[in-house]
C-alpha atoms as a PDB file:
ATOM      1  CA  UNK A   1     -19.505  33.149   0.753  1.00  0.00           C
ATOM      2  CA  UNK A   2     -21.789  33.115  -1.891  1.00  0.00           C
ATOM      3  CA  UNK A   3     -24.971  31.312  -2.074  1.00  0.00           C
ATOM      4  CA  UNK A   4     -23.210  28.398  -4.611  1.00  0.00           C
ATOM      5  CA  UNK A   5     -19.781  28.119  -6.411  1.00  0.00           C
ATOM      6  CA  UNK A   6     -18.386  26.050  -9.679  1.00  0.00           C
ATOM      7  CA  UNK A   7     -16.818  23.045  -8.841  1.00  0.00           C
ATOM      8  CA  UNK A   8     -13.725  23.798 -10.089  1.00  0.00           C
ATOM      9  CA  UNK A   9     -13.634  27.004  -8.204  1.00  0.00           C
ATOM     10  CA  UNK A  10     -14.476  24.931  -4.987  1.00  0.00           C
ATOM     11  CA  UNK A  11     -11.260  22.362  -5.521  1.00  0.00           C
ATOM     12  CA  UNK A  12      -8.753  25.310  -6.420  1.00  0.00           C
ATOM     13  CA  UNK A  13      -9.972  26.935  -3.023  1.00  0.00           C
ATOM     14  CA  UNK A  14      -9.572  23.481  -1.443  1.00  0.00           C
ATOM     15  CA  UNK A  15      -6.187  22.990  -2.852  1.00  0.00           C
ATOM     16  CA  UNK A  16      -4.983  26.450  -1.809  1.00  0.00           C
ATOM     17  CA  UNK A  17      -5.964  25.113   1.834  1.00  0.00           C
ATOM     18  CA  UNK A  18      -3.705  22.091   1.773  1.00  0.00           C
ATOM     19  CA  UNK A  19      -1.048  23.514  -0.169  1.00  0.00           C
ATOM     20  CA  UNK A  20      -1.162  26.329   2.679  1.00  0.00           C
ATOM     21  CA  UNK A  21      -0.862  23.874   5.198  1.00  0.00           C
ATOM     22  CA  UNK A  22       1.472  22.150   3.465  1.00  0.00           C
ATOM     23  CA  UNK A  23       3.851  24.972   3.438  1.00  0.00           C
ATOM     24  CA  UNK A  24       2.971  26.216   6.888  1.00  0.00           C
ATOM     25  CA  UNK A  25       1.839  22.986   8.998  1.00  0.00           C
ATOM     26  CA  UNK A  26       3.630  20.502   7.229  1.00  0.00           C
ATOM     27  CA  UNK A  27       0.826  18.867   6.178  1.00  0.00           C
ATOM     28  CA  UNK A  28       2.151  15.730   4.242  1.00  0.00           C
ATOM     29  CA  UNK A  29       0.952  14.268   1.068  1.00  0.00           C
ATOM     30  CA  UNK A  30       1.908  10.645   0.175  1.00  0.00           C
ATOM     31  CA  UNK A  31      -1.464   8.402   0.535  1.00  0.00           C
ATOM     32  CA  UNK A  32      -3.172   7.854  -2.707  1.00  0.00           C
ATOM     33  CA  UNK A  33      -1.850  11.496  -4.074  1.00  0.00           C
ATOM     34  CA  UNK A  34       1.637  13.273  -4.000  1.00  0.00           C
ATOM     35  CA  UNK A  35       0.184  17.442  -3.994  1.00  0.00           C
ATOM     36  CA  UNK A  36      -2.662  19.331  -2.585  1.00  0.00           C
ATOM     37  CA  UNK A  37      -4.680  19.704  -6.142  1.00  0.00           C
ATOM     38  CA  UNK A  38      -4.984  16.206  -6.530  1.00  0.00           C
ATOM     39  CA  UNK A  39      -5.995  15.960  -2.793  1.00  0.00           C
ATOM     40  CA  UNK A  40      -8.354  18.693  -2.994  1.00  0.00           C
ATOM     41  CA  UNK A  41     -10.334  16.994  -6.302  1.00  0.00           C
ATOM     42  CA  UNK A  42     -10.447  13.371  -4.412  1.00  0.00           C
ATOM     43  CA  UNK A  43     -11.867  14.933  -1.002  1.00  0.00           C
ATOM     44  CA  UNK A  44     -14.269  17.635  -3.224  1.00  0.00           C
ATOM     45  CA  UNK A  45     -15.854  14.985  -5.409  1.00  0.00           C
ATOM     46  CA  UNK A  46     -15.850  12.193  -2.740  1.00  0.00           C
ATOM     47  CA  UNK A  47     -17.478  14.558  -0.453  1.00  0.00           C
ATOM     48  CA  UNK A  48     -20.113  15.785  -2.996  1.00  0.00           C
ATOM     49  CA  UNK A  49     -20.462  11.993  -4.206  1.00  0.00           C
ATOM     50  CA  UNK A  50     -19.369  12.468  -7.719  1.00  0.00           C
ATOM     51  CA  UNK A  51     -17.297  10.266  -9.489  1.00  0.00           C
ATOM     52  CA  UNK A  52     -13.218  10.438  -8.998  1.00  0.00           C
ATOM     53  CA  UNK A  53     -12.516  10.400 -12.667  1.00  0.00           C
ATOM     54  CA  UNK A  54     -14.656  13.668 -12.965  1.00  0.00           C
ATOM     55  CA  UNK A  55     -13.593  15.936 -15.258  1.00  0.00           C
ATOM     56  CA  UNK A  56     -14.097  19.263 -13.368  1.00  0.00           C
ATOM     57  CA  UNK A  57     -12.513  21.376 -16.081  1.00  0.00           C
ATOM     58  CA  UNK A  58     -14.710  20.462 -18.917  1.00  0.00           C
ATOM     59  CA  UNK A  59     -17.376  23.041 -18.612  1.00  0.00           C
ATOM     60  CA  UNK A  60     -19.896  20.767 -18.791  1.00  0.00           C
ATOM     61  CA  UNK A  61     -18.690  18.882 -15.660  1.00  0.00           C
ATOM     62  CA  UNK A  62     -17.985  22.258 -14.039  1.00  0.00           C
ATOM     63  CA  UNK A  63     -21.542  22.015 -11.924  1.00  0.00           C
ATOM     64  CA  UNK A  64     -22.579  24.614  -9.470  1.00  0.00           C
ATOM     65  CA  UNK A  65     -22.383  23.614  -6.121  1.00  0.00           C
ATOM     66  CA  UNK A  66     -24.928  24.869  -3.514  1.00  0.00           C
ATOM     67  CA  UNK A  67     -23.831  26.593  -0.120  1.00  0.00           C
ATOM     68  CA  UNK A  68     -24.433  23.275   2.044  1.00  0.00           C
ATOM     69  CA  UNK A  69     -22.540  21.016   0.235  1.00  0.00           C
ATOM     70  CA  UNK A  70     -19.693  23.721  -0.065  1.00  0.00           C
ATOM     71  CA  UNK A  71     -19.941  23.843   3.848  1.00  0.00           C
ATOM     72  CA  UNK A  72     -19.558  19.964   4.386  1.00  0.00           C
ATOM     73  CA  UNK A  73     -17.050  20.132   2.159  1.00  0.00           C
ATOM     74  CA  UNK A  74     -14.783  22.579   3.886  1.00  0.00           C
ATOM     75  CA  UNK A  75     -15.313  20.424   6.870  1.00  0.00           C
ATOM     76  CA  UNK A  76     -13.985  17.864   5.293  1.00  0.00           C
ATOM     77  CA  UNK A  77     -10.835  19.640   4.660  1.00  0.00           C
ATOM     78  CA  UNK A  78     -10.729  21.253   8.154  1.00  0.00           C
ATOM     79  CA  UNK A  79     -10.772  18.065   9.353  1.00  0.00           C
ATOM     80  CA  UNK A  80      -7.805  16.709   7.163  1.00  0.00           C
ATOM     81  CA  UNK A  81      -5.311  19.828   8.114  1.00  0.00           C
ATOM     82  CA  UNK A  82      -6.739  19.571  11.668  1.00  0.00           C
ATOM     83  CA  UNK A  83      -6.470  15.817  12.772  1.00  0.00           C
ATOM     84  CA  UNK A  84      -3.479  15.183   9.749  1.00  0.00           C
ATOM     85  CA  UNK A  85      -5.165  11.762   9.322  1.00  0.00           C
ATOM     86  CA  UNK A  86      -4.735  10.713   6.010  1.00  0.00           C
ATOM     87  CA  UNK A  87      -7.590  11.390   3.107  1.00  0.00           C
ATOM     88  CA  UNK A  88      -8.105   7.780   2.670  1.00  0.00           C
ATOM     89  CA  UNK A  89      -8.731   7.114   6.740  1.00  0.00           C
ATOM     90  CA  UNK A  90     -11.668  10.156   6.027  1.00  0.00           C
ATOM     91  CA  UNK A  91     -12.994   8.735   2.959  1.00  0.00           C
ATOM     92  CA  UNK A  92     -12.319   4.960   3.914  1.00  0.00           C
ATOM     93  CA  UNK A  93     -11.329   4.278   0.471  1.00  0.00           C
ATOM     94  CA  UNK A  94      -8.071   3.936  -1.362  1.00  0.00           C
ATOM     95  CA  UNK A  95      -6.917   2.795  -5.013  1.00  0.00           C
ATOM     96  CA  UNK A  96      -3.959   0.512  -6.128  1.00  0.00           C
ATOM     97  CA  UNK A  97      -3.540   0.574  -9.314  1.00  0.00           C
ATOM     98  CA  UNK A  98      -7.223   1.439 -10.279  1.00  0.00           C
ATOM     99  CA  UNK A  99      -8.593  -1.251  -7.965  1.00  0.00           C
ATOM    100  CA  UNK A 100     -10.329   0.612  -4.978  1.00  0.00           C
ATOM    101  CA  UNK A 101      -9.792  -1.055  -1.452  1.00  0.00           C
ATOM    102  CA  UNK A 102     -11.754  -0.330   2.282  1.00  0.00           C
ATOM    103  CA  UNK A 103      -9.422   1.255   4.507  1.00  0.00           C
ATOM    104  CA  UNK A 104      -9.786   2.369   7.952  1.00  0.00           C
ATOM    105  CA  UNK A 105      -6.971   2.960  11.135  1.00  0.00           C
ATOM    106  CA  UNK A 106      -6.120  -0.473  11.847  1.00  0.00           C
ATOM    107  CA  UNK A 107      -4.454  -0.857   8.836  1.00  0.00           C
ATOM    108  CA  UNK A 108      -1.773   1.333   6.936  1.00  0.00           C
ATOM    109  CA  UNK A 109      -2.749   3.257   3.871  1.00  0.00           C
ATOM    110  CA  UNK A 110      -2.402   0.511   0.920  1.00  0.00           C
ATOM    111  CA  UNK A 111       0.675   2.192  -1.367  1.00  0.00           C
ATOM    112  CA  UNK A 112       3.067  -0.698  -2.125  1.00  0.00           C
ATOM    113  CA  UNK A 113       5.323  -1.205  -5.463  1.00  0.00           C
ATOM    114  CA  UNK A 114       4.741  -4.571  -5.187  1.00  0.00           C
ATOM    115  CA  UNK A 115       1.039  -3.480  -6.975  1.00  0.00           C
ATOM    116  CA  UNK A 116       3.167  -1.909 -10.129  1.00  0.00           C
ATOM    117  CA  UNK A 117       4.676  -5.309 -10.653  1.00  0.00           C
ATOM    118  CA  UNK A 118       1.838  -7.460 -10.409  1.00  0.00           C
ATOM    119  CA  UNK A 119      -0.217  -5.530 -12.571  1.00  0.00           C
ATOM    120  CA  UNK A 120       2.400  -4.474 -15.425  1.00  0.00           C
ATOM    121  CA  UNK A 121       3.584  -8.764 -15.393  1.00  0.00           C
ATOM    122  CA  UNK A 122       7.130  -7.722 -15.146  1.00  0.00           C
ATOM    123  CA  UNK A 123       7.687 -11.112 -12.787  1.00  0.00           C
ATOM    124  CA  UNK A 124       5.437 -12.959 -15.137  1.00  0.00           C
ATOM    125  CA  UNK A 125       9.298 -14.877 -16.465  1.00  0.00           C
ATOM    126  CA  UNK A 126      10.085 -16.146 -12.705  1.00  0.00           C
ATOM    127  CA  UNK A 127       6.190 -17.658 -12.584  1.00  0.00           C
ATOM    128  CA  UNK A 128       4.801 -20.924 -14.802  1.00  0.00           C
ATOM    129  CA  UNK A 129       1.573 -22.661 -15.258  1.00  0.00           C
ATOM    130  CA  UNK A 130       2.578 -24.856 -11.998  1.00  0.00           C
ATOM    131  CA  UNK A 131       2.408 -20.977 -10.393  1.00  0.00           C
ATOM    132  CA  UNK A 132      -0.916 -22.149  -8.009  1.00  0.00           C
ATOM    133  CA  UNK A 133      -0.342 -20.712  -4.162  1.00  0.00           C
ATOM    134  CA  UNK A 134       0.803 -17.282  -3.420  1.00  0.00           C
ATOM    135  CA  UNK A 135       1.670 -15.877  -0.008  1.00  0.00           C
ATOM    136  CA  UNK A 136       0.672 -12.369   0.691  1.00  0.00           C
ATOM    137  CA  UNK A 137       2.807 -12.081   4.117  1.00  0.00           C
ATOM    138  CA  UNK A 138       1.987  -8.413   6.381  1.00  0.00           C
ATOM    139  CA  UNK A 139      -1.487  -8.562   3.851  1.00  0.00           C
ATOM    140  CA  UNK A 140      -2.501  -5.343   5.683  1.00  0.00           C
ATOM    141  CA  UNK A 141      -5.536  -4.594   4.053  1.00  0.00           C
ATOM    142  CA  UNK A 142      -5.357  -7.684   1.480  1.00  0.00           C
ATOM    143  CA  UNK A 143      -4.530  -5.361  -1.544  1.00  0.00           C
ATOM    144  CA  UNK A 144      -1.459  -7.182  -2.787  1.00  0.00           C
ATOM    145  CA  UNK A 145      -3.007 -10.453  -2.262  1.00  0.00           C
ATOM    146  CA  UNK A 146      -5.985  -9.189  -3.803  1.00  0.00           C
ATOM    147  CA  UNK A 147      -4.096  -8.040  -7.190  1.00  0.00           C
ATOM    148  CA  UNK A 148      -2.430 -11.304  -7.591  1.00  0.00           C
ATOM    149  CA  UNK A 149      -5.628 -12.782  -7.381  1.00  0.00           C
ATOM    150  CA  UNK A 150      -6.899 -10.876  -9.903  1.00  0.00           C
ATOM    151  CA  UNK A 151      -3.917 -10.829 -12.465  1.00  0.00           C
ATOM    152  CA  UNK A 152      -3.311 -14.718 -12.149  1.00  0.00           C
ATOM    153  CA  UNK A 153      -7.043 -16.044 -12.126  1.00  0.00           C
ATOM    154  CA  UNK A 154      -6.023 -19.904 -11.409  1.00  0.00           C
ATOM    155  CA  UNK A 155      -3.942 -19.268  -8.137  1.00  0.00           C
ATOM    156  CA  UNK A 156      -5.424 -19.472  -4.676  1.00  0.00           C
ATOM    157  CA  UNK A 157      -3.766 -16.660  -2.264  1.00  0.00           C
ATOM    158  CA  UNK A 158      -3.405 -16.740   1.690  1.00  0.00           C
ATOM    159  CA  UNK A 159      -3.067 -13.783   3.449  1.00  0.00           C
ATOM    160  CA  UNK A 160      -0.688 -13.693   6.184  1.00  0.00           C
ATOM    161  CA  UNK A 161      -0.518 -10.746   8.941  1.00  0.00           C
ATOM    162  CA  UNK A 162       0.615 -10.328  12.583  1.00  0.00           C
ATOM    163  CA  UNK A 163      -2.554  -8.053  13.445  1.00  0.00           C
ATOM    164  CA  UNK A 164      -6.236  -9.883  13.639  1.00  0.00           C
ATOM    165  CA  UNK A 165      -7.480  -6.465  13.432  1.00  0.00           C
ATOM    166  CA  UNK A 166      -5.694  -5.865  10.332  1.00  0.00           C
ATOM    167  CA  UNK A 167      -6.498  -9.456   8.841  1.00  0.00           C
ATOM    168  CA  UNK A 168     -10.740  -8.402   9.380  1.00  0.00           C
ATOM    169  CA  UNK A 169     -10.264  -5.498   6.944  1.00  0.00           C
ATOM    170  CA  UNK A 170      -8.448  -7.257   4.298  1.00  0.00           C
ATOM    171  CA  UNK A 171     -11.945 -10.061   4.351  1.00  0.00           C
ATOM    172  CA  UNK A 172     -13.502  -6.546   4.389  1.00  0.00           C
ATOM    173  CA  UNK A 173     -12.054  -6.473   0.435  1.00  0.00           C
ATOM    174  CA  UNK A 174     -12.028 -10.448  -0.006  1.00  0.00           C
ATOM    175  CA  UNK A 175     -15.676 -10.191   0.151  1.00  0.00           C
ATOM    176  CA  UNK A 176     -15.884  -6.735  -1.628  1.00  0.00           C
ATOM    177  CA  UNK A 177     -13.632  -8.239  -4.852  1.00  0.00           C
ATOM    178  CA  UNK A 178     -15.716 -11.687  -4.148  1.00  0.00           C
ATOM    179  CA  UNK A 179     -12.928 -13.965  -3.971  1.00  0.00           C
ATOM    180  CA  UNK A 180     -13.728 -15.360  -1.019  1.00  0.00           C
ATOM    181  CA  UNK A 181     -13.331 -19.209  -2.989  1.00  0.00           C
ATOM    182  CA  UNK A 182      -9.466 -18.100  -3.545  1.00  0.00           C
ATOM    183  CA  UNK A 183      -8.259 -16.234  -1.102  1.00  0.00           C
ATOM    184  CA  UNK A 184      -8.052 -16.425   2.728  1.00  0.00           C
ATOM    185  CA  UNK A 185      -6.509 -15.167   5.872  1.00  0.00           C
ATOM    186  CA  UNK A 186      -4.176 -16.305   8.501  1.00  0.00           C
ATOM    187  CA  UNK A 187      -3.121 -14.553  11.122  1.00  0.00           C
ATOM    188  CA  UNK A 188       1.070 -15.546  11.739  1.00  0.00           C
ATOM    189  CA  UNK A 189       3.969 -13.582  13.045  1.00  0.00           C
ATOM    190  CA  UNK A 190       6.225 -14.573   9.944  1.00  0.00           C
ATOM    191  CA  UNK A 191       5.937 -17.611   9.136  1.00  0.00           C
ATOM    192  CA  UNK A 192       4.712 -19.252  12.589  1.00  0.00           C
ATOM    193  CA  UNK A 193       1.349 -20.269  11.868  1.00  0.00           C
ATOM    194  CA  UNK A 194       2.175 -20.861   8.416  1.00  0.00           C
ATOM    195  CA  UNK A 195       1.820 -24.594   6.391  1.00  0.00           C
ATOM    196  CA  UNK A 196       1.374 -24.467   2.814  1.00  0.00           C
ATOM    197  CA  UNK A 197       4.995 -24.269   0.442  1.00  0.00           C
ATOM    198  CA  UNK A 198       4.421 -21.312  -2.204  1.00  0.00           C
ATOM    199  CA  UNK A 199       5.496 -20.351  -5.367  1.00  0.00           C
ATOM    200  CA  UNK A 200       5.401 -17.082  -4.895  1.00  0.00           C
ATOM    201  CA  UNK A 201       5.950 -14.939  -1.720  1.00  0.00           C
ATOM    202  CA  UNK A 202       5.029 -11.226  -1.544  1.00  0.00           C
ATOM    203  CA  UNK A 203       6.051  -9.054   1.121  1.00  0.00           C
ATOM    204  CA  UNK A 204       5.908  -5.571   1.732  1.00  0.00           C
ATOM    205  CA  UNK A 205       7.168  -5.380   5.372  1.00  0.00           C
ATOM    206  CA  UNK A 206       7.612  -3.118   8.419  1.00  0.00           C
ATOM    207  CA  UNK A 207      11.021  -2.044   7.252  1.00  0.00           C
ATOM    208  CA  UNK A 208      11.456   1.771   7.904  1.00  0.00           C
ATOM    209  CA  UNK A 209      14.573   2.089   9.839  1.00  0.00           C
ATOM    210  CA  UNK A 210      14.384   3.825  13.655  1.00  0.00           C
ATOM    211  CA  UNK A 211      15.579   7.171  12.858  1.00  0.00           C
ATOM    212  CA  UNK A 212      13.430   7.458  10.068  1.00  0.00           C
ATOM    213  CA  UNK A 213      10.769   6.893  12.309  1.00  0.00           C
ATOM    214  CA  UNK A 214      11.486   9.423  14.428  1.00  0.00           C
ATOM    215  CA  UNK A 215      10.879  12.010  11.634  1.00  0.00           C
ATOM    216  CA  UNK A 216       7.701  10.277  10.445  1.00  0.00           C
ATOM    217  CA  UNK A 217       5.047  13.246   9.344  1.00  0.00           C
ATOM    218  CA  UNK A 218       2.090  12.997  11.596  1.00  0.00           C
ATOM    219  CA  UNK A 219      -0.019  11.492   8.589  1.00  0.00           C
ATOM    220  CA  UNK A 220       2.782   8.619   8.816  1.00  0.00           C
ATOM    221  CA  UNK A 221       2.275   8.247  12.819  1.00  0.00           C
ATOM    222  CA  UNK A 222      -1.664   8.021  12.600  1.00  0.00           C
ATOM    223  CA  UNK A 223      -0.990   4.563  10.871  1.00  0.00           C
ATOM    224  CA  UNK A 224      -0.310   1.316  12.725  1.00  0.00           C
ATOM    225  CA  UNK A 225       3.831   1.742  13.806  1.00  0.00           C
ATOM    226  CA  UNK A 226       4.000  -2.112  13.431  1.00  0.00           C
ATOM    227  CA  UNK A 227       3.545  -2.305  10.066  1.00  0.00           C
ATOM    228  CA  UNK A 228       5.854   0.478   9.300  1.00  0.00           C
ATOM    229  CA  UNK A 229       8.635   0.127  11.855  1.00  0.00           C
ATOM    230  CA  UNK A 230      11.509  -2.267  11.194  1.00  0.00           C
ATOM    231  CA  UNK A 231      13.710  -1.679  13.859  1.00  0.00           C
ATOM    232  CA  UNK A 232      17.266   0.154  13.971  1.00  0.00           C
ATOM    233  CA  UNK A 233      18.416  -0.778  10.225  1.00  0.00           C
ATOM    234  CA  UNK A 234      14.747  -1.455   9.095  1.00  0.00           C
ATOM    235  CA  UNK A 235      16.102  -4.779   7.972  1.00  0.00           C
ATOM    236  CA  UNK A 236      14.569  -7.134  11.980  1.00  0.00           C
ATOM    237  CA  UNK A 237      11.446  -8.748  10.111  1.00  0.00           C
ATOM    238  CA  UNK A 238      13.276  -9.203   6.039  1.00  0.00           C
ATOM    239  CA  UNK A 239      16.153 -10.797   8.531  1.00  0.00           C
ATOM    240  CA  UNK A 240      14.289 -13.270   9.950  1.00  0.00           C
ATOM    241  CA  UNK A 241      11.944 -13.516   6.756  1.00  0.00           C
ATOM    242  CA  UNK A 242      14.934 -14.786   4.747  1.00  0.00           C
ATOM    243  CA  UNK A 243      16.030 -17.298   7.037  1.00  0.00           C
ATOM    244  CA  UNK A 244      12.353 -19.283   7.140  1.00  0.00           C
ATOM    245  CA  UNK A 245      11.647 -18.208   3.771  1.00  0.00           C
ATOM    246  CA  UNK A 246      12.908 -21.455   1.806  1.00  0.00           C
ATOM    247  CA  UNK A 247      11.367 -24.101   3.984  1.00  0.00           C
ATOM    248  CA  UNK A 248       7.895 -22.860   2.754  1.00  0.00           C
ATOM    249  CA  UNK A 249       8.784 -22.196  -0.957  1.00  0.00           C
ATOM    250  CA  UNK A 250       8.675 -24.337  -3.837  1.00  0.00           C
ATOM    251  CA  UNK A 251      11.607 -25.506  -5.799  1.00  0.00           C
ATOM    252  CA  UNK A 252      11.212 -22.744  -8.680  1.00  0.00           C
ATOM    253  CA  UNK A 253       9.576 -20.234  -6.139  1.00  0.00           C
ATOM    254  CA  UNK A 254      10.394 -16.555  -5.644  1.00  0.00           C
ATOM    255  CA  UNK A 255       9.582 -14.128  -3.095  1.00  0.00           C
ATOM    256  CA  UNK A 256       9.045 -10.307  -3.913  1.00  0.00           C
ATOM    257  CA  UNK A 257      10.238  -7.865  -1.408  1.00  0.00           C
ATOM    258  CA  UNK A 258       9.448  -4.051  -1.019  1.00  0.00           C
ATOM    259  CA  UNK A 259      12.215  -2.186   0.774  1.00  0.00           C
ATOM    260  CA  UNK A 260      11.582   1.251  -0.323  1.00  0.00           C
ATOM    261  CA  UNK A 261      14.296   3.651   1.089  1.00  0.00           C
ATOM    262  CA  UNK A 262      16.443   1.313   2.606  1.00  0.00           C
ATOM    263  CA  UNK A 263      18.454  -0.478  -0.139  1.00  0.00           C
ATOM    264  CA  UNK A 264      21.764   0.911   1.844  1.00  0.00           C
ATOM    265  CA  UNK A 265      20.594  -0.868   4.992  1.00  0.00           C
ATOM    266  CA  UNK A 266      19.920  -4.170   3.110  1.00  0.00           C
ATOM    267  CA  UNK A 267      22.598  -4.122   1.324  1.00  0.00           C
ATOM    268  CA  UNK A 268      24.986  -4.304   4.418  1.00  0.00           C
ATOM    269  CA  UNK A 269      22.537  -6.395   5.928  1.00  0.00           C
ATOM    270  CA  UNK A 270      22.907  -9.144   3.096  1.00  0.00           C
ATOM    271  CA  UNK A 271      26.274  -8.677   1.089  1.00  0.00           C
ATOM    272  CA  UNK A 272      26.230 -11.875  -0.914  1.00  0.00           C
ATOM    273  CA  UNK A 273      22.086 -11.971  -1.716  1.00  0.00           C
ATOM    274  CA  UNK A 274      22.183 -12.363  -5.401  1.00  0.00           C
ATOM    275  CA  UNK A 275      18.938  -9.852  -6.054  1.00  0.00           C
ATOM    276  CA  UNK A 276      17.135  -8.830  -9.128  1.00  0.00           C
ATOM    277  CA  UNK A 277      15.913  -5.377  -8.575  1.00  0.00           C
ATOM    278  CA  UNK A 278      12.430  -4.731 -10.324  1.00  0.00           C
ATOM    279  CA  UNK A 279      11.805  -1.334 -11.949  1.00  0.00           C
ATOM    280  CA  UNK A 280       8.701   1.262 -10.660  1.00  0.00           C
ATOM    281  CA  UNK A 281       7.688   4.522 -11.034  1.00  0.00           C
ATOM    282  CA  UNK A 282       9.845   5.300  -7.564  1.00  0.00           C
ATOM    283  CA  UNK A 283      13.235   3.598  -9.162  1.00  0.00           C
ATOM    284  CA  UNK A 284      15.167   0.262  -9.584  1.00  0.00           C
ATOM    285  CA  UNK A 285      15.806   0.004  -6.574  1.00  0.00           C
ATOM    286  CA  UNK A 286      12.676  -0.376  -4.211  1.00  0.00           C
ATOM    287  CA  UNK A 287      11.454  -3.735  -5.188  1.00  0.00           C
ATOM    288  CA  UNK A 288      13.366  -6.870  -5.281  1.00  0.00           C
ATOM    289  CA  UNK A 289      12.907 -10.591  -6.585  1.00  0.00           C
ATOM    290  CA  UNK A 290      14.827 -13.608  -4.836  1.00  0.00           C
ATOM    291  CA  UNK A 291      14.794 -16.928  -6.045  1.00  0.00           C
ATOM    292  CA  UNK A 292      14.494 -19.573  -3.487  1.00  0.00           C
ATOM    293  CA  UNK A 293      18.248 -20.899  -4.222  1.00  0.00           C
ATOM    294  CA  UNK A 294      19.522 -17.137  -3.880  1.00  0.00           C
ATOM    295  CA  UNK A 295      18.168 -17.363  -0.093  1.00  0.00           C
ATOM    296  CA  UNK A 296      19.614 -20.705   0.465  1.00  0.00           C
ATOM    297  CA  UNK A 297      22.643 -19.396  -0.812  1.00  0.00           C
ATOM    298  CA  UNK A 298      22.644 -16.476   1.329  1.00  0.00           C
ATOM    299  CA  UNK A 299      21.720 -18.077   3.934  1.00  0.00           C
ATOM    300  CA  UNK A 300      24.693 -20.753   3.759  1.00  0.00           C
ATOM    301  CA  UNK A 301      27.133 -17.854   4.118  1.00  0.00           C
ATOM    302  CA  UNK A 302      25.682 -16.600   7.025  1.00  0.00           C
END
């Protein structure tokens, strides 16, 4: 090796690693990026403490980088192909839609659609100026909760989740974002421990179905299985969700659901739900809106 290399040299080398693992290992991508270039630049500049929005291929930007920081840095990436824990459990950081969150191993990597529709306002016409309490139920790291807080400034947000270790990360970002006057955690199985009614109800559940599961890349199995596994149809927590669901919602409230994969599941699950299916960059058919009378309904012909 020589004594220093460009930084853009140093993150094609990088990416050549991962995308060699990739091929060969199976190394999976999915946590904050989607390919091994990407990957490589976050884990480079992280590493070298430079800023994420670098740009590394403007020649200015294009620094020299000095033998021991090239060293720690392919640490860094032996580590990643090595242990397959996700970059964002090794740099303890991950971003929703610009907004960076703490992350660490007791809760999953922070990735939901639910962010996509928060931020863009696209359920802005189901919410009013009565919109005041919002439910962030299986808060995981408090990023959802944490985005509504931000895009609707006058609500107050609770922060529901099964796990206590889970719920101490999430203050982890409640105190980082300083909204610790708006939002706060509860730790609930559903809706057990529950009390306020809500006019709106997020919810990105465990809801990956048991075969999938079995075929989870290893970056998958290093998070927490209960948030990601929702039993043989994926569908055991939304089932039970829907039935309490309406006793803690206002009259005009709705309740946003991620269900990623499994629309073919839910939709035998719940024939007669009447659901409006909100776009994202992964399809129509990932996120869903319910108002409280669709779950009433649904839950009268069940």
């Amino acid at each position: 090796m020589t004594s220093r290399q460009r930084l853009r040299a140093l993150i094609t080398d990088c990416a050549a690693q991962l995308e060699s693992a990739h091929v060969h290992a199976g190394l999976s991508f999915g946590h904050g990026t989607t390919n091994a270039q990407d990957e490589a630049a976050w884990l480079v500049l992280w590493q070298l403490g430079l800023p994420l929005d670098t740009d590394f291929t403007d020649n200015e930007q294009d620094a020299w980088v000095e033998v021991s920081k090239i060293t720690q840095v392919h640490q860094l990436i032996t580590q990643r192909i090595e242990t397959r824990k996700p970059a964002a459990y090794l740099t303890q950081e991950a971003w929703l839609q610009g907004v960076s969150f703490y992350v660490d191993e007791r809760v999953i990597v922070p990735r939901s659609l639910i962010a996509e529709v928060l931020v863009s306002g696209s359920i802005d016409p189901w919410l009013s100026t009565h919109t005041e309490w919002v439910l962030d139920m299986c808060t995981g790291n408090g990023s959802l909760g944490i985005l509504a807080a931000l895009a609707y400034p006058e609500v107050q947000v609770i922060g529901s989740d099964i796990s206590t270790e889970a719920l101490k990360v999430a203050e982890i970002n409640i105190d980082r974002h300083g909204l610790q006057m708006r939002m706060k955690v509860v730790q609930s199985d559903g809706f057990k421990n529950i009390q306020n009614k809500f006019d709106l109800i997020l919810c990105n559940p465990p809801y990956v179905n048991s075969q999938s599961m079995a075929i989870l890349p290893k970056e998958y199995v290093r998070e927490p299985a209960l948030a990601l596994d929702g039993g043989p149809d994926g569908m055991r927590f939304i089932s039970q969700l829907l039935i309490d669901a309406p006793n803690y919602m206002q009259e005009d409230a709705v309740l946003v659901l991620e269900i990623g994969n499994e629309r073919d599941f839910f939709e035998a699950a719940f024939p007669q739900l009447d659901v409006v299916w909100l776009s994202t960059s992964a399809g129509d058919d990932q996120v869903l809106l319910l108002t409280r009378q669709a779950i009433i309904l649904n839950n009268h012909h069940t």
